[in-house]
Protein backbone atom coordinates (compact mmCIF):
# COMPACT_ATOMS: atom_id res chain seq x y z
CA UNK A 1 0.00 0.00 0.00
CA UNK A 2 2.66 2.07 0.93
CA UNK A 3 4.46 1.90 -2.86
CA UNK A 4 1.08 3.00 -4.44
CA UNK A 5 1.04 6.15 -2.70
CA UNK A 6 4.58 7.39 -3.31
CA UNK A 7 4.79 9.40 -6.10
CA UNK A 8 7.24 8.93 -8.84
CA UNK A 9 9.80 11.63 -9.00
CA UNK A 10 10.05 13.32 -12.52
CA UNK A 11 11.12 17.03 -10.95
CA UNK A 12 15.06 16.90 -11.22
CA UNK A 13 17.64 18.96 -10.30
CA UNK A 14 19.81 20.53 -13.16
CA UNK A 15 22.89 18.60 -11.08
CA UNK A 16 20.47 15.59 -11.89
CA UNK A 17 19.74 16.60 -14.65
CA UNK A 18 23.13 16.43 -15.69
CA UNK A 19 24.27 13.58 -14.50
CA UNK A 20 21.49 11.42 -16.31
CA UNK A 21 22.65 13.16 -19.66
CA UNK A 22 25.92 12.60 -19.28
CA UNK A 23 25.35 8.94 -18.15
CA UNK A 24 22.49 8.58 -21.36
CA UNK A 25 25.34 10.12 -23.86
CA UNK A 26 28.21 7.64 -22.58
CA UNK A 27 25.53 4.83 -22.76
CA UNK A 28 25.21 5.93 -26.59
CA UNK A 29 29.06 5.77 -27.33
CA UNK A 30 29.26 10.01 -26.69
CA UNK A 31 31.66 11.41 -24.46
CA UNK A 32 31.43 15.27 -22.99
CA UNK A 33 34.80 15.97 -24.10
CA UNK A 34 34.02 14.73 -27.69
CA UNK A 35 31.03 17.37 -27.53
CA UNK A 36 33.44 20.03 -26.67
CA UNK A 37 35.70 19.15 -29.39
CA UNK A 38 33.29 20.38 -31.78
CA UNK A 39 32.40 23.52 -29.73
CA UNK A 40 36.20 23.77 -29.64
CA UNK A 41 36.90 23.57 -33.58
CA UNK A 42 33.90 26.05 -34.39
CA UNK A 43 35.30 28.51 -31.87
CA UNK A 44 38.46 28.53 -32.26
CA UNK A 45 38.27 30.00 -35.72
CA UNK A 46 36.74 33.34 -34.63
CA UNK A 47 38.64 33.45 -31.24
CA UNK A 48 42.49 33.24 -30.84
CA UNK A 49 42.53 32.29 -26.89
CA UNK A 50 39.79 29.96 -26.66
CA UNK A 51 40.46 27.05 -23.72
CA UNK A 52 39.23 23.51 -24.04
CA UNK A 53 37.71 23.83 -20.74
CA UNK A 54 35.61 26.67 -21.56
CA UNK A 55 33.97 24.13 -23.89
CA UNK A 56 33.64 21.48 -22.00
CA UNK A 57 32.18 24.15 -19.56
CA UNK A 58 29.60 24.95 -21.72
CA UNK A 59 28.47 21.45 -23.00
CA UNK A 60 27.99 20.68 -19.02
CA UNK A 61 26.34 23.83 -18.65
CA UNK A 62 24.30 22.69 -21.53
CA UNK A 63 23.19 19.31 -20.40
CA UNK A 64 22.05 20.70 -17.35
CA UNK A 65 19.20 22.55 -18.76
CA UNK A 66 15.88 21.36 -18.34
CA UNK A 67 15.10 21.55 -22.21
CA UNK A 68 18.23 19.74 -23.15
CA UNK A 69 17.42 16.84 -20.50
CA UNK A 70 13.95 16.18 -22.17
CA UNK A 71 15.60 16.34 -25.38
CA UNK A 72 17.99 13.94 -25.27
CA UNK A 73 16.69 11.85 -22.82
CA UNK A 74 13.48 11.72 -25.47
CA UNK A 75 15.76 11.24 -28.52
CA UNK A 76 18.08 8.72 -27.05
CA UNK A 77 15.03 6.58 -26.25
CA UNK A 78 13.38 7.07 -29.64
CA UNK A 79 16.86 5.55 -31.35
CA UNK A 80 16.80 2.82 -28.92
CA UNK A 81 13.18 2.29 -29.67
CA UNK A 82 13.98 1.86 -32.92
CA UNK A 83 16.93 -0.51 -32.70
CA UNK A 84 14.65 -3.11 -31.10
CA UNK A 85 12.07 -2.23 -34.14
CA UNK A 86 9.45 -1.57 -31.31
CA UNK A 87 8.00 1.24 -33.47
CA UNK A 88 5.06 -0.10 -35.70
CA UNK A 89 4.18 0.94 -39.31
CA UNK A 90 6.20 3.07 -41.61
CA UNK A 91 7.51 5.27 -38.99
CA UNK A 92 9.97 1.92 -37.84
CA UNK A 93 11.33 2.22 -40.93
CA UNK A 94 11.57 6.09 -41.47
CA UNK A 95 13.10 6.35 -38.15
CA UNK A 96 15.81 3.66 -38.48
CA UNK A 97 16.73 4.20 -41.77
CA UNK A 98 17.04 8.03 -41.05
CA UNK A 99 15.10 9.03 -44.00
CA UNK A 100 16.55 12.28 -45.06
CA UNK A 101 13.33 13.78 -46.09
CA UNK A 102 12.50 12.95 -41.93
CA UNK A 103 13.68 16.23 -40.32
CA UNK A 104 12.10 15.48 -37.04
CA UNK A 105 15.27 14.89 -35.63
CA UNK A 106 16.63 18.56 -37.12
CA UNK A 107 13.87 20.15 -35.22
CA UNK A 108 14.54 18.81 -32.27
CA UNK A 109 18.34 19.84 -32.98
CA UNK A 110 17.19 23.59 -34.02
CA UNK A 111 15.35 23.69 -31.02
CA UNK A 112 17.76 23.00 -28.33
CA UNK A 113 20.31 25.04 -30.49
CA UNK A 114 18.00 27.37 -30.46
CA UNK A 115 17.62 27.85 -26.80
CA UNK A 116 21.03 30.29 -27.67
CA UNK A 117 18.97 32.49 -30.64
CA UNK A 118 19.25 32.33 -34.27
CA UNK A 119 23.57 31.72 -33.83
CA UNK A 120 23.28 28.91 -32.20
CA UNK A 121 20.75 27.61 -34.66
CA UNK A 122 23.15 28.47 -37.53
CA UNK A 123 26.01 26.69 -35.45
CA UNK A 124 23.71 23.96 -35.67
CA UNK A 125 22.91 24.35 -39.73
CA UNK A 126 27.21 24.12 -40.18
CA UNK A 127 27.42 20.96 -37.74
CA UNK A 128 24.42 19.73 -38.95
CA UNK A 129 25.68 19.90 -43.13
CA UNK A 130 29.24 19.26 -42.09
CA UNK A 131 29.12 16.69 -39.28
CA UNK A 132 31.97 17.43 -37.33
CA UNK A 133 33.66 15.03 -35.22
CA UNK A 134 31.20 12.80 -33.04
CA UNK A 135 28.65 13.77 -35.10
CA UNK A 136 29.76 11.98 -37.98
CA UNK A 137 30.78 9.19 -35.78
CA UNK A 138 27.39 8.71 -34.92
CA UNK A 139 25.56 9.51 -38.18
CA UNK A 140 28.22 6.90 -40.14
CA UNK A 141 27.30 4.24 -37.23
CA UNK A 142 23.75 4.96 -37.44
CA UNK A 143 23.76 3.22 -40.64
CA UNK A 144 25.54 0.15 -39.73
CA UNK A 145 22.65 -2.76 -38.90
CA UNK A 146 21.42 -2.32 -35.40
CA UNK A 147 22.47 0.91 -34.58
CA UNK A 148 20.06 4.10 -35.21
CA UNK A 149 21.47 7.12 -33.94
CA UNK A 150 18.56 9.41 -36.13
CA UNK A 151 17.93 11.90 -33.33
CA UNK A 152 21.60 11.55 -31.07
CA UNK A 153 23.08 12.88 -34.00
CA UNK A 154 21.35 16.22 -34.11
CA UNK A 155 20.98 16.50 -30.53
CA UNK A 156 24.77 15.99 -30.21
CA UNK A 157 25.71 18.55 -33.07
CA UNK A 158 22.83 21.31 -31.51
CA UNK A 159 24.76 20.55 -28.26
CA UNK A 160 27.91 21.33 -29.51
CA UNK A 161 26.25 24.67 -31.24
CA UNK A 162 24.44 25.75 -28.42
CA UNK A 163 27.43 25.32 -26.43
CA UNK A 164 29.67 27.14 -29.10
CA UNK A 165 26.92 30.16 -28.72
CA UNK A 166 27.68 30.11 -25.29
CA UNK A 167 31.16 30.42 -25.76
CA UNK A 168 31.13 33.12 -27.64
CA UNK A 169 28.65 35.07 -24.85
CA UNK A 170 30.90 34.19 -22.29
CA UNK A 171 33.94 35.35 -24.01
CA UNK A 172 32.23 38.98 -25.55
CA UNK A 173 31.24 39.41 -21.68
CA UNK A 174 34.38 39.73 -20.19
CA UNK A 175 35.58 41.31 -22.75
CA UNK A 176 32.83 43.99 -22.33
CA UNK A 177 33.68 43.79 -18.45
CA UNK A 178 37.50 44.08 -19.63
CA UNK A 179 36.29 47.62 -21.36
CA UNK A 180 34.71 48.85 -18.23
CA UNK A 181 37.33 47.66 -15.56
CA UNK A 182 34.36 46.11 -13.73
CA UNK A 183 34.68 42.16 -12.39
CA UNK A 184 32.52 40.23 -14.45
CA UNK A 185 29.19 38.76 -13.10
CA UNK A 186 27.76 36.72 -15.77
CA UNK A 187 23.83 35.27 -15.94
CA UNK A 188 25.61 33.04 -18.24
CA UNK A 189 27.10 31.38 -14.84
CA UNK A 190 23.62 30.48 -12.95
């Protein structure tokens, strides 16, 4: 009687949050620091003194979003779904096969991008058409039999993007503090 009246939890902290991301992503083959690779490589072309760890800093910061948890936790179960053919109709086959003509799984992608305005969606659009790093590691897996990685792929790559975006905030913002002579306090650090 007791178990009937608890409640399931499905209220999570962002540290929670977090931490089932990051454990969903390494489940899926997808490392943090392979997410901040990309951020890394997009970055780095506009900014000289970019840090790894910035990146890295961002992805976490990233995954820790309420948005981002629903997103990949929803996409990563969709793929697996799919792998075990446990979708019925045409949509098994749309889904696995990552039909190109799909674009569910770009939506989802723009959208989480997106949570960082129309740059991080076109971060997104040049992962997305160039499939940098982990991204094409997935998307070239995804079409080995067994494996579907239709919506990891884009949710990895508008990671990466949003993360990039966030990069770039952080960076212009203490540069504008810089200008000022004023310590930075960032909303970019809650």
């Amino acid at each position: 009687m007791a178990n009937q009246d608890k409640k399931k939890k499905i209220i999570f902290t962002r540290q929670e949050m977090f931490e089932f991301n990051k454990k969903t992503l390494l489940k899926r083959g997808v490392t943090l620091e392979s997410i901040a690779e990309i951020t890394y490589q997009q970055q780095s072309k506009y900014t000289d003194d970019i840090s790894r760890d910035i990146c890295l800093e961002s992805v976490e910061k990233i995954l820790s979003l309420r948005d981002v948890f629903h997103h990949v936790q929803l996409g990563a179960e969709i793929d697996r779904l799919a792998e075990e053919g446990m979708f019925q109709g045409p949509i098994q086959d749309i889904i696995y096969e990552d039909l190109g003509l799909f674009g569910i799984d770009e939506t989802m992608g723009l959208e989480v991008a997106g949570l960082y305005g129309t740059i991080g969606q076109t971060n997104f659009g040049d992962i997305d058409v160039n499939k940098h790093g982990i991204v094409k590691r997935l998307n070239d897996a995804g079409k080995e039999p067994g494996i579907c990685h239709t919506f990891l792929d884009d949710i990895v790559g508008a990671i990466a993007a949003a993360a990039s975006t966030r990069v770039a905030q952080v960076m212009n913002e203490d540069l504008a503090h810089e200008d000022i002579g004023v310590k930075r306090f960032s909303i970019f650090d809650l």
